[in-house]
C-alpha atoms as a PDB file:
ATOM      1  CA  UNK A   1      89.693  90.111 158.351  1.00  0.00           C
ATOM      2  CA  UNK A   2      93.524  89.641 157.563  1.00  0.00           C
ATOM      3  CA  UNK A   3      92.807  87.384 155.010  1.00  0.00           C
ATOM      4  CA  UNK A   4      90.239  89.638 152.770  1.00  0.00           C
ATOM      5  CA  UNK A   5      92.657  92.687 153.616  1.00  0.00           C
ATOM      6  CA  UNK A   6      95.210  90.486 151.651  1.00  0.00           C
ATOM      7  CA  UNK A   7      92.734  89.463 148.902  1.00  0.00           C
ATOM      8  CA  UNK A   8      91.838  93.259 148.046  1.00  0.00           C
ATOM      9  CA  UNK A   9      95.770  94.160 148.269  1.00  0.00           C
ATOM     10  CA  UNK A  10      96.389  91.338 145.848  1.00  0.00           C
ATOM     11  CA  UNK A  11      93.072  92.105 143.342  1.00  0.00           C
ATOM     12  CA  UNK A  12      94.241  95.945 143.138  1.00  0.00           C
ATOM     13  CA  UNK A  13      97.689  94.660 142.432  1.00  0.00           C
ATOM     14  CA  UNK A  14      97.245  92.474 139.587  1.00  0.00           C
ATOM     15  CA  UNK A  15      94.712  94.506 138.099  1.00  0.00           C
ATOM     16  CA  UNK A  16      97.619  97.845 137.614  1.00  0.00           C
ATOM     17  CA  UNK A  17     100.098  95.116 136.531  1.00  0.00           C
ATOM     18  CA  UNK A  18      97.269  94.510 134.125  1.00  0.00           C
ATOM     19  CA  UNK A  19      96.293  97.861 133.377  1.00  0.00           C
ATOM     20  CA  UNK A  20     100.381  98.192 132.158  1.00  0.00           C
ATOM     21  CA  UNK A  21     100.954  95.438 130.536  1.00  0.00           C
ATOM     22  CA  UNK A  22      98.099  96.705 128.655  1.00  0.00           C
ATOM     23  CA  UNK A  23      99.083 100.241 127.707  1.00  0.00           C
ATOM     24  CA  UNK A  24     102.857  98.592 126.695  1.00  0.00           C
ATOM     25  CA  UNK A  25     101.362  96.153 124.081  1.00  0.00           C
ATOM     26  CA  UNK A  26      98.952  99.202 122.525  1.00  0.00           C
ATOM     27  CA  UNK A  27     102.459 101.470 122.532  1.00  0.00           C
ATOM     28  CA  UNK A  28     104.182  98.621 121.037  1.00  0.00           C
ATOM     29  CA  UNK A  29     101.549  97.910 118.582  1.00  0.00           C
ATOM     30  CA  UNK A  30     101.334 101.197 117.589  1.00  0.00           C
ATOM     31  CA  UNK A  31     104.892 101.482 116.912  1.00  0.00           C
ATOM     32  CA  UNK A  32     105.258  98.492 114.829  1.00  0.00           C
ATOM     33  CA  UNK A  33     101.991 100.153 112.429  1.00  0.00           C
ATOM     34  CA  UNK A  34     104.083 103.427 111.990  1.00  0.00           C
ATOM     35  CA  UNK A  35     104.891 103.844 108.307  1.00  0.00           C
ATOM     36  CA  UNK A  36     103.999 100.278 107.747  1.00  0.00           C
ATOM     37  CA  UNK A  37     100.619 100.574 107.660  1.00  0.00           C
ATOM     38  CA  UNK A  38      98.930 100.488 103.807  1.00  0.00           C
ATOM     39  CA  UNK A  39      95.229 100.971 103.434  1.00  0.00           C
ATOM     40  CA  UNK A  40      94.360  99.036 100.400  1.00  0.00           C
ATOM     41  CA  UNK A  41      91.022 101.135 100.285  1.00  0.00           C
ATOM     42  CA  UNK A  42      87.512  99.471  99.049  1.00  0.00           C
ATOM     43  CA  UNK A  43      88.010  96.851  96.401  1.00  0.00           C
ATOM     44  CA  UNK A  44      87.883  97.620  93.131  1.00  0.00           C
ATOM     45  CA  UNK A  45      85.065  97.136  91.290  1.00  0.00           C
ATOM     46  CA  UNK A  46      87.104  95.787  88.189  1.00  0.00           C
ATOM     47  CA  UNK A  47      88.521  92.426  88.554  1.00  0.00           C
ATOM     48  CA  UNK A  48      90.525  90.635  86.489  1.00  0.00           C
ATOM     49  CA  UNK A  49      88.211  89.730  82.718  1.00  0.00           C
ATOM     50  CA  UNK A  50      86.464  92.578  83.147  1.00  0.00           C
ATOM     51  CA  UNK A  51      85.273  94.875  80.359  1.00  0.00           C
ATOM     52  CA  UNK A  52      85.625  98.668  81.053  1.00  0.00           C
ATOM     53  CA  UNK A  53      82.642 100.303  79.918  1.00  0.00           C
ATOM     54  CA  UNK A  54      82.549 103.192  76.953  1.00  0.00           C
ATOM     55  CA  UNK A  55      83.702 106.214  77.141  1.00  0.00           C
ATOM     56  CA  UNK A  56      85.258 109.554  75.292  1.00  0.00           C
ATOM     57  CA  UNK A  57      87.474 111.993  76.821  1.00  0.00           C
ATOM     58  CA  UNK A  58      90.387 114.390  75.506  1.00  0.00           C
ATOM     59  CA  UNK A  59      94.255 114.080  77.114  1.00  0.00           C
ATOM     60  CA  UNK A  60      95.691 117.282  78.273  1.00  0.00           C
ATOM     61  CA  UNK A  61      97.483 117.465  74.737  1.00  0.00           C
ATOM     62  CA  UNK A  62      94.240 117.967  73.357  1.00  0.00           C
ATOM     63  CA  UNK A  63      94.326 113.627  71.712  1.00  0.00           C
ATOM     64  CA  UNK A  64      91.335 112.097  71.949  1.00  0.00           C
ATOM     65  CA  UNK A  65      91.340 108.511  74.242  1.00  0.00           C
ATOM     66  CA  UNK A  66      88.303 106.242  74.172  1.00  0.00           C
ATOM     67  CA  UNK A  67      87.397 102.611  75.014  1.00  0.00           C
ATOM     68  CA  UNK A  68      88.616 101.700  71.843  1.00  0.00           C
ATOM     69  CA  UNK A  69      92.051 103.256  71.928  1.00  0.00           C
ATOM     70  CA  UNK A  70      93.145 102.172  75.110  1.00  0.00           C
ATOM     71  CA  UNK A  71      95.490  99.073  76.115  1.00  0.00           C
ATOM     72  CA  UNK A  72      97.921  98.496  78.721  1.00  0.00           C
ATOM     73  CA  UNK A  73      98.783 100.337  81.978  1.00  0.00           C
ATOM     74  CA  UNK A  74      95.907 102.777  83.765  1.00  0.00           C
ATOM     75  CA  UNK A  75      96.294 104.395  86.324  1.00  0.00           C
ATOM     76  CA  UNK A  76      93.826 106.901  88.735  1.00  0.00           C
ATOM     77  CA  UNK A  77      95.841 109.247  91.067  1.00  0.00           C
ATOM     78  CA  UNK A  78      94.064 112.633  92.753  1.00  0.00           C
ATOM     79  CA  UNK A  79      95.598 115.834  94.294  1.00  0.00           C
ATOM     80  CA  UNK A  80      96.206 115.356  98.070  1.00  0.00           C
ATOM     81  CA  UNK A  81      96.489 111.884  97.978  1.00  0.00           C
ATOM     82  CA  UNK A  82      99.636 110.627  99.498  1.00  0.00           C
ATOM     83  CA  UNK A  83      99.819 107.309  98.247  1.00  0.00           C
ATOM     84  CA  UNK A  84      99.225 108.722  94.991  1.00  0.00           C
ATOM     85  CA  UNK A  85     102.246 110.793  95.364  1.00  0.00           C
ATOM     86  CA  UNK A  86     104.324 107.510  96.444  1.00  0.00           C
ATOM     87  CA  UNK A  87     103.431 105.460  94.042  1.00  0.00           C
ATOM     88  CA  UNK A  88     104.384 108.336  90.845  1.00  0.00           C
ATOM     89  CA  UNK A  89     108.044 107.682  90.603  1.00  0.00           C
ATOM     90  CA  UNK A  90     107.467 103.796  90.074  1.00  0.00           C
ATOM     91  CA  UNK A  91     104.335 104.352  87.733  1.00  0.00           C
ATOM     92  CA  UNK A  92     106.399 107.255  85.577  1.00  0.00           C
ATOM     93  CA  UNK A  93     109.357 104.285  85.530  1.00  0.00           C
ATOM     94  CA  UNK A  94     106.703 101.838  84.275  1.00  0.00           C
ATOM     95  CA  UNK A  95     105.281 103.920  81.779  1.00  0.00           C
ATOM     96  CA  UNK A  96     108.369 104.866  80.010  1.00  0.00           C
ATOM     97  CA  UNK A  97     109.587 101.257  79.527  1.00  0.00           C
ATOM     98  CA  UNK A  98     106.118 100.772  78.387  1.00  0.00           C
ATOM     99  CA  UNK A  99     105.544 103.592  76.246  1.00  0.00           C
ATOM    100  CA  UNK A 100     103.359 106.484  76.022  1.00  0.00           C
ATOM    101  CA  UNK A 101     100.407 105.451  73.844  1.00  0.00           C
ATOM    102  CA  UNK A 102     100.524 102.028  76.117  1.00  0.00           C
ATOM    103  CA  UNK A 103      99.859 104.124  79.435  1.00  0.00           C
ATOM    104  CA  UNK A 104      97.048 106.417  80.651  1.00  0.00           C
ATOM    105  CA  UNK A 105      96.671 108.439  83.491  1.00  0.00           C
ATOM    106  CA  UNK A 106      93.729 110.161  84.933  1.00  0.00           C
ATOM    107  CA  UNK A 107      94.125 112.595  87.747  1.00  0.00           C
ATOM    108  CA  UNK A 108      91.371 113.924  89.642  1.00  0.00           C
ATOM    109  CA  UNK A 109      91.708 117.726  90.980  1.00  0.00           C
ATOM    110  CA  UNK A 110      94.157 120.330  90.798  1.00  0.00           C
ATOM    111  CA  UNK A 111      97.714 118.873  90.624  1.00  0.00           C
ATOM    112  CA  UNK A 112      99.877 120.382  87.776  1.00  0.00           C
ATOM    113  CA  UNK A 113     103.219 118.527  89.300  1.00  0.00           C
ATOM    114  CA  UNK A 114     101.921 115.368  89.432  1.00  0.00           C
ATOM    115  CA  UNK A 115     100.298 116.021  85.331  1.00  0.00           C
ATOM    116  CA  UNK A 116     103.882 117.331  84.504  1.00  0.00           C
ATOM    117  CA  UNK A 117     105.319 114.349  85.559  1.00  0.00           C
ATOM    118  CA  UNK A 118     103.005 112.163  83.588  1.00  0.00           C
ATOM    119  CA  UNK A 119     102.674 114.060  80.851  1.00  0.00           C
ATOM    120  CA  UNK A 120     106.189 112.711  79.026  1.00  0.00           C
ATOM    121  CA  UNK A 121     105.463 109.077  79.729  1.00  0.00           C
ATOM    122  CA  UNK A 122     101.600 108.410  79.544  1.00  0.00           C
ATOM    123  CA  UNK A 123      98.052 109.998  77.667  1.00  0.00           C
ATOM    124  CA  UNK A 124      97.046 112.125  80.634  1.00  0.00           C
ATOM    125  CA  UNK A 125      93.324 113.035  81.172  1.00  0.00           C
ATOM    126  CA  UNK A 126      92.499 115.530  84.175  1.00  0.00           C
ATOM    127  CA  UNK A 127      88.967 114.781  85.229  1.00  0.00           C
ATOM    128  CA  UNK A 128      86.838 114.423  88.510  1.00  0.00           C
ATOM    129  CA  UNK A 129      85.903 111.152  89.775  1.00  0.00           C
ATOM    130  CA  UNK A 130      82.738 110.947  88.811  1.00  0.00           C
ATOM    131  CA  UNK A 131      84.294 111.643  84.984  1.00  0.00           C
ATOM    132  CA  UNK A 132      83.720 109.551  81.736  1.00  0.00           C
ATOM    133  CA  UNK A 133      87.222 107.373  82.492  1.00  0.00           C
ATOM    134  CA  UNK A 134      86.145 106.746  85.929  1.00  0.00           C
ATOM    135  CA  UNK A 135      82.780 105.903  85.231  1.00  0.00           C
ATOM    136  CA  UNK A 136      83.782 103.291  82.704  1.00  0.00           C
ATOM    137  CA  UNK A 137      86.304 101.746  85.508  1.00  0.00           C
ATOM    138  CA  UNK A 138      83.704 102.002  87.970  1.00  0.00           C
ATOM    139  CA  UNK A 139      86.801 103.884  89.869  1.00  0.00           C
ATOM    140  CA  UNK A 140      85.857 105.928  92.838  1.00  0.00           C
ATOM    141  CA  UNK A 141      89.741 105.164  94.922  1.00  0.00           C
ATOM    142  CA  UNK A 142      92.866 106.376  94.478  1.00  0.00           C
ATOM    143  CA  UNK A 143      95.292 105.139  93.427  1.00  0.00           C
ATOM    144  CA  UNK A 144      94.160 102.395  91.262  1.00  0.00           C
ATOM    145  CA  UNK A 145      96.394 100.735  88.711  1.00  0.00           C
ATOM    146  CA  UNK A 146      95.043  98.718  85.998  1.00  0.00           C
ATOM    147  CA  UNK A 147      96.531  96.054  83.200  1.00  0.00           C
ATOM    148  CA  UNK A 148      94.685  95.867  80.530  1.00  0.00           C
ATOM    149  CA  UNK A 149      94.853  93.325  77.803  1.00  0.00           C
ATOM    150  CA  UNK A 150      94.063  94.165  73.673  1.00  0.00           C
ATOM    151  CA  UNK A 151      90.400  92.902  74.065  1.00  0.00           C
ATOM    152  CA  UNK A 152      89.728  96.058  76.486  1.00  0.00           C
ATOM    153  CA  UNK A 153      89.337  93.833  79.340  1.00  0.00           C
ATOM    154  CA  UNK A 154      91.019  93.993  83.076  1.00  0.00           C
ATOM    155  CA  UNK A 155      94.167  91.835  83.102  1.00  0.00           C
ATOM    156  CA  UNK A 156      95.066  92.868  86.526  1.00  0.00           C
ATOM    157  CA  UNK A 157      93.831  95.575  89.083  1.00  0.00           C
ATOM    158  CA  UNK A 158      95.244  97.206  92.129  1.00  0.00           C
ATOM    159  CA  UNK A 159      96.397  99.868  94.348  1.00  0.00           C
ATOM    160  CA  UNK A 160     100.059  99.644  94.131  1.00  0.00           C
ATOM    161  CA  UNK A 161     101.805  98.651  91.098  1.00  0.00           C
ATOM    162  CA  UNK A 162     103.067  95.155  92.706  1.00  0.00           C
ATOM    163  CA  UNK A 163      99.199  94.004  92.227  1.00  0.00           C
ATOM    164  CA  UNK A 164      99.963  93.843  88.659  1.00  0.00           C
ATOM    165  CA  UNK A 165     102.150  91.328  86.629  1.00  0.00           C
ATOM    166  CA  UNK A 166     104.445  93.764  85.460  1.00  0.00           C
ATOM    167  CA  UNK A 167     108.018  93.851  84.785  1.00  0.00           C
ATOM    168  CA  UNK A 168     110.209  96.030  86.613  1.00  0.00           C
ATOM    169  CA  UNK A 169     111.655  98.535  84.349  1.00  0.00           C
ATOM    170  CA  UNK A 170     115.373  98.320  83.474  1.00  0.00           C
END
């Protein structure tokens, strides 16, 4: 009787050391992930070679963009979007070392900050997602950055602008 008295003492023991050695690695886990952690989001449908499909649309300006009139950097932002937010500063950067009628930007939704910002730097087209632009990208995550070569075909696609063999502006 001693002996299984023992073996239940020892059983309940190990299995709270367990139990906390369990809840420490979760807690630790979970504070390594803060701030670190960076959804990539579905893969985009547009891989590198590509074609983006035809399509029309006006910038804010009022200049016409279509498939034929577009080569370079794209990008796809949307209001609320907090990657979208992060990556602005480096796009805007990219875009002016580039130049505006190498760059376009299509926003999704209601943000007048983030198409202020753009504006200077890129063709800007304010859209929803299921617009002409986004159609022809197949594009339904933000953000999405996009090379694209003379030929109208995908270079390079991404969600951050490190997924793209671009220069960092000077």
């Amino acid at each position: 009787m001693p002996y299984l008295t023992v073996a239940v003492v020892l059983i309940g023991v190990l299995c709270v050391l367990n139990l906390l050695l369990t809840l420490s690695l979760i807690r630790r886990i979970r504070q390594l992930g803060e701030g670190n952690v960076q959804h990539a989001g579905p893969p985009l449908a547009l891989g590198p070679g590509s074609p983006i499909g035809e399509f029309a649309a006006v910038t804010v300006d009022g200049e016409p963009v279509s498939h034929d009139s577009i080569a370079g950097l794209v990008g796809f932002f949307s209001a609320g979007c907090e990657p979208c937010h992060k990556l602005l500063p480096q796009f805007v950067a990219h875009a002016r070392a580039l130049g505006r009628q190498n760059v376009l930007a299509v926003v999704a939704g209601d943000e007048a900050e983030m198409v202020a910002a753009l504006t200077p730097v890129a063709r800007v087209i304010e859209e929803d997602f299921d617009g002409p632009v986004g159609g022809a990208f197949r594009n339904t995550w933000t953000p999405a950055v996009y090379l694209l070569g003379s030929d109208h075909r995908v270079v390079a696609a991404g969600g951050r602008l490190e997924d793209l063999p671009v220069a960092s502006p000077a």
